[in-house]
Protein backbone atom coordinates (compact mmCIF):
# COMPACT_ATOMS: atom_id res chain seq x y z
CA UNK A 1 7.86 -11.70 -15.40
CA UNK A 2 5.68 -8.85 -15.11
CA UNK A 3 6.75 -5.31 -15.31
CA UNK A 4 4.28 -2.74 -13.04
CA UNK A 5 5.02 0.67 -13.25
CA UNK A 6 3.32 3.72 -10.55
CA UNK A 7 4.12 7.11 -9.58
CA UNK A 8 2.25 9.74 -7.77
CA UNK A 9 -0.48 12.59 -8.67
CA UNK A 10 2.15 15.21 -9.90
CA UNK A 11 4.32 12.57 -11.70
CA UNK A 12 7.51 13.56 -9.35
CA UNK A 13 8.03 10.09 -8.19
CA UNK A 14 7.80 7.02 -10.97
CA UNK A 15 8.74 3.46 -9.83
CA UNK A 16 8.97 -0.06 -11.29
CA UNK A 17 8.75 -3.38 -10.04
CA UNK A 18 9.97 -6.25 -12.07
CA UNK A 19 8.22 -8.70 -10.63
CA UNK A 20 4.89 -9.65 -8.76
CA UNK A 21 2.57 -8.31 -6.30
CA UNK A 22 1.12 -10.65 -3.44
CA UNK A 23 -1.30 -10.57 -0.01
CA UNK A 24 -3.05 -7.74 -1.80
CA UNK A 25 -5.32 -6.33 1.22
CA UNK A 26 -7.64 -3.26 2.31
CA UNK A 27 -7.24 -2.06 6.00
CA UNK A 28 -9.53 0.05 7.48
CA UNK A 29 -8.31 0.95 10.71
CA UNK A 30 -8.41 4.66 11.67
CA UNK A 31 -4.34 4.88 10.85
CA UNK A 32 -4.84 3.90 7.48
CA UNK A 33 -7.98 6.10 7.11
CA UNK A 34 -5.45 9.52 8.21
CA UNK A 35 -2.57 7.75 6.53
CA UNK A 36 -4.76 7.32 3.03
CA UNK A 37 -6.84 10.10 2.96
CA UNK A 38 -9.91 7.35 2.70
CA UNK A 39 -11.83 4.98 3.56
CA UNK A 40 -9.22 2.16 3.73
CA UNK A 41 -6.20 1.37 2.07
CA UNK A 42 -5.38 -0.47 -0.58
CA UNK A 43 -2.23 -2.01 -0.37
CA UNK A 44 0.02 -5.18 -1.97
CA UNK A 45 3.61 -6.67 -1.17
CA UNK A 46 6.82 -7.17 -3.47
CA UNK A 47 6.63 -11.13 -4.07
CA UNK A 48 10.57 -9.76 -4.18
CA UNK A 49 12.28 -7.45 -2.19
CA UNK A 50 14.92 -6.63 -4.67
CA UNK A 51 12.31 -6.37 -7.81
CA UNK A 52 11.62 -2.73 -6.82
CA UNK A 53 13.40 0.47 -8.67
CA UNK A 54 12.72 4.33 -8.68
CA UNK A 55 12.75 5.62 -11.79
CA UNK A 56 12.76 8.97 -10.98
CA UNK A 57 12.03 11.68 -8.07
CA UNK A 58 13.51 9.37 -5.21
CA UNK A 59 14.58 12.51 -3.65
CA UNK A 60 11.36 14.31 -3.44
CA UNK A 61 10.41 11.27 -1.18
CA UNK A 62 9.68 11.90 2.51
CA UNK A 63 9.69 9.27 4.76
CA UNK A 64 7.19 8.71 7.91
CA UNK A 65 8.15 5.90 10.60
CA UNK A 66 4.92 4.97 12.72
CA UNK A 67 6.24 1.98 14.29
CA UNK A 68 9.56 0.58 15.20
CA UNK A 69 11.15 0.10 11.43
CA UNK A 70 7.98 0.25 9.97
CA UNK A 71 6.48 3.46 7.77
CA UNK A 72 5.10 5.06 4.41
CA UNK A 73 6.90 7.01 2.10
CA UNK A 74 5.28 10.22 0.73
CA UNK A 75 5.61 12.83 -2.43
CA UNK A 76 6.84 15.90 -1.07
CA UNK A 77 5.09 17.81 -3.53
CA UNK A 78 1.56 16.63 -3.84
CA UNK A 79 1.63 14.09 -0.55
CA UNK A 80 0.20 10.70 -2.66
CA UNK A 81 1.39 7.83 -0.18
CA UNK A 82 3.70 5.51 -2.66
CA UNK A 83 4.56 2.17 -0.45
CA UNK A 84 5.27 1.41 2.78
CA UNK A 85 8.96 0.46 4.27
CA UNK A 86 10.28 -1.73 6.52
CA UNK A 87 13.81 -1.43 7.88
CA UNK A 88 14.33 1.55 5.10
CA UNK A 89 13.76 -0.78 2.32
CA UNK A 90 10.56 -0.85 0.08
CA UNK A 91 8.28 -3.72 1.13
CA UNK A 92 4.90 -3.08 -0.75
CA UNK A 93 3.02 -0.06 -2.45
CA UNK A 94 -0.14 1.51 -2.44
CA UNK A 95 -1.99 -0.06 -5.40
CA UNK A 96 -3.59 3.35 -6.21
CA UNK A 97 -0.25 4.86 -7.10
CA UNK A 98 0.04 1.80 -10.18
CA UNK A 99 -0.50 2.44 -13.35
CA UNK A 100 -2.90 -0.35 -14.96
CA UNK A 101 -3.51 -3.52 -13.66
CA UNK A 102 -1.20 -4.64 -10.39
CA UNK A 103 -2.13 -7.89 -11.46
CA UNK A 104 -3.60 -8.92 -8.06
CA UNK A 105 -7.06 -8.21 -6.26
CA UNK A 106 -8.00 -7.51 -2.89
CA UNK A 107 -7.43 -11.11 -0.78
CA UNK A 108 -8.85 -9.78 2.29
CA UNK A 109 -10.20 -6.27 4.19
CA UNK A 110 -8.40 -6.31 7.45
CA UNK A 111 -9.26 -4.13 10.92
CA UNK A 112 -12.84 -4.09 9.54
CA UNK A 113 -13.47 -3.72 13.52
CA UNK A 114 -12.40 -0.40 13.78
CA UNK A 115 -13.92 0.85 10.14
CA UNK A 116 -15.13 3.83 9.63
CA UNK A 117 -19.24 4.59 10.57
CA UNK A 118 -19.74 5.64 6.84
CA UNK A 119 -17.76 2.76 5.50
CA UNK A 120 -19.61 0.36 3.41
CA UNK A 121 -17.17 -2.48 2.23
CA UNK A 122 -18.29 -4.32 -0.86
CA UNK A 123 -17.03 -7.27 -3.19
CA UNK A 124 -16.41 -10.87 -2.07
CA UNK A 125 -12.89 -10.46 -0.17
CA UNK A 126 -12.88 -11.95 3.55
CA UNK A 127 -13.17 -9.42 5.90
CA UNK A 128 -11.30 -9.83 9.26
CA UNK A 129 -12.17 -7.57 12.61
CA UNK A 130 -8.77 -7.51 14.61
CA UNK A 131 -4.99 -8.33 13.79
CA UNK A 132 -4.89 -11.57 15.20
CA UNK A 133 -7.87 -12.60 12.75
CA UNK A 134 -6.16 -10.79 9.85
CA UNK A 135 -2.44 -12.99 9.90
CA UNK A 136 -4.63 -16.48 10.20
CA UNK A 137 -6.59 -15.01 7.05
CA UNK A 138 -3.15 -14.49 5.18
């Protein structure tokens, strides 16, 4: 089983998932841009929910809820985004925040409808314009 540690710019908040990462994907609607600080975001599931541990700085965590029981979780201190939550538990990260290899690529770029003007998407991953298009590429 693999073992993929993260934690953000300052090094307040370190994390640990014993276990895999799945539906690795890039969405580039104009939330993620303000959410990310970016052109897209770059963002992976737990394979388990229960795999996922803070090591340290969980209290230097602030929460954001966007939609109903769904949000990101930020460092107080330097504001990387770590994951996102759903129903207050961890349900992915942001695949920036690992250290090393996540050990999964980008499967798709999703809301490419909406990217940004300036936003050039390369590589080989599927890229999907709307929501509906995005689940049926999952």
């Amino acid at each position: 089983m693999p073992l993929i540690e993260g934690e953000c710019f300052c090094g307040a908040i370190k994390y640990r998932i014993d276990g895999d990462l799945v539906r690795a994907r890039s969405c580039h609607c104009s939330r993620c841009r303000k959410a990310f600080g970016g052109a897209a975001s770059a963002y992976a599931e737990l394979a388990h929910s229960d795999s996922f541990s803070w090591v340290c700085g969980s209290e230097n965590l602030s929460d954001y809820t966007s939609q109903e029981s769904w949000g990101l979780a930020f460092c107080k201190t330097c504001g990387t985004t770590i994951c996102g939550k759903h129903l207050g538990r961890v349900h992915g990260v942001v695949l920036g925040a690992v250290n090393g290899d996540p050990g999964v690529e980008i499967e798709a770029h999703i809301f490419v409808g909406s990217k940004a003007p300036w936003d050039h998407i390369g590589g080989t991953a599927p890229q999907v314009g709307t929501w509906q298009e995005s689940r049926t590429a999952r």
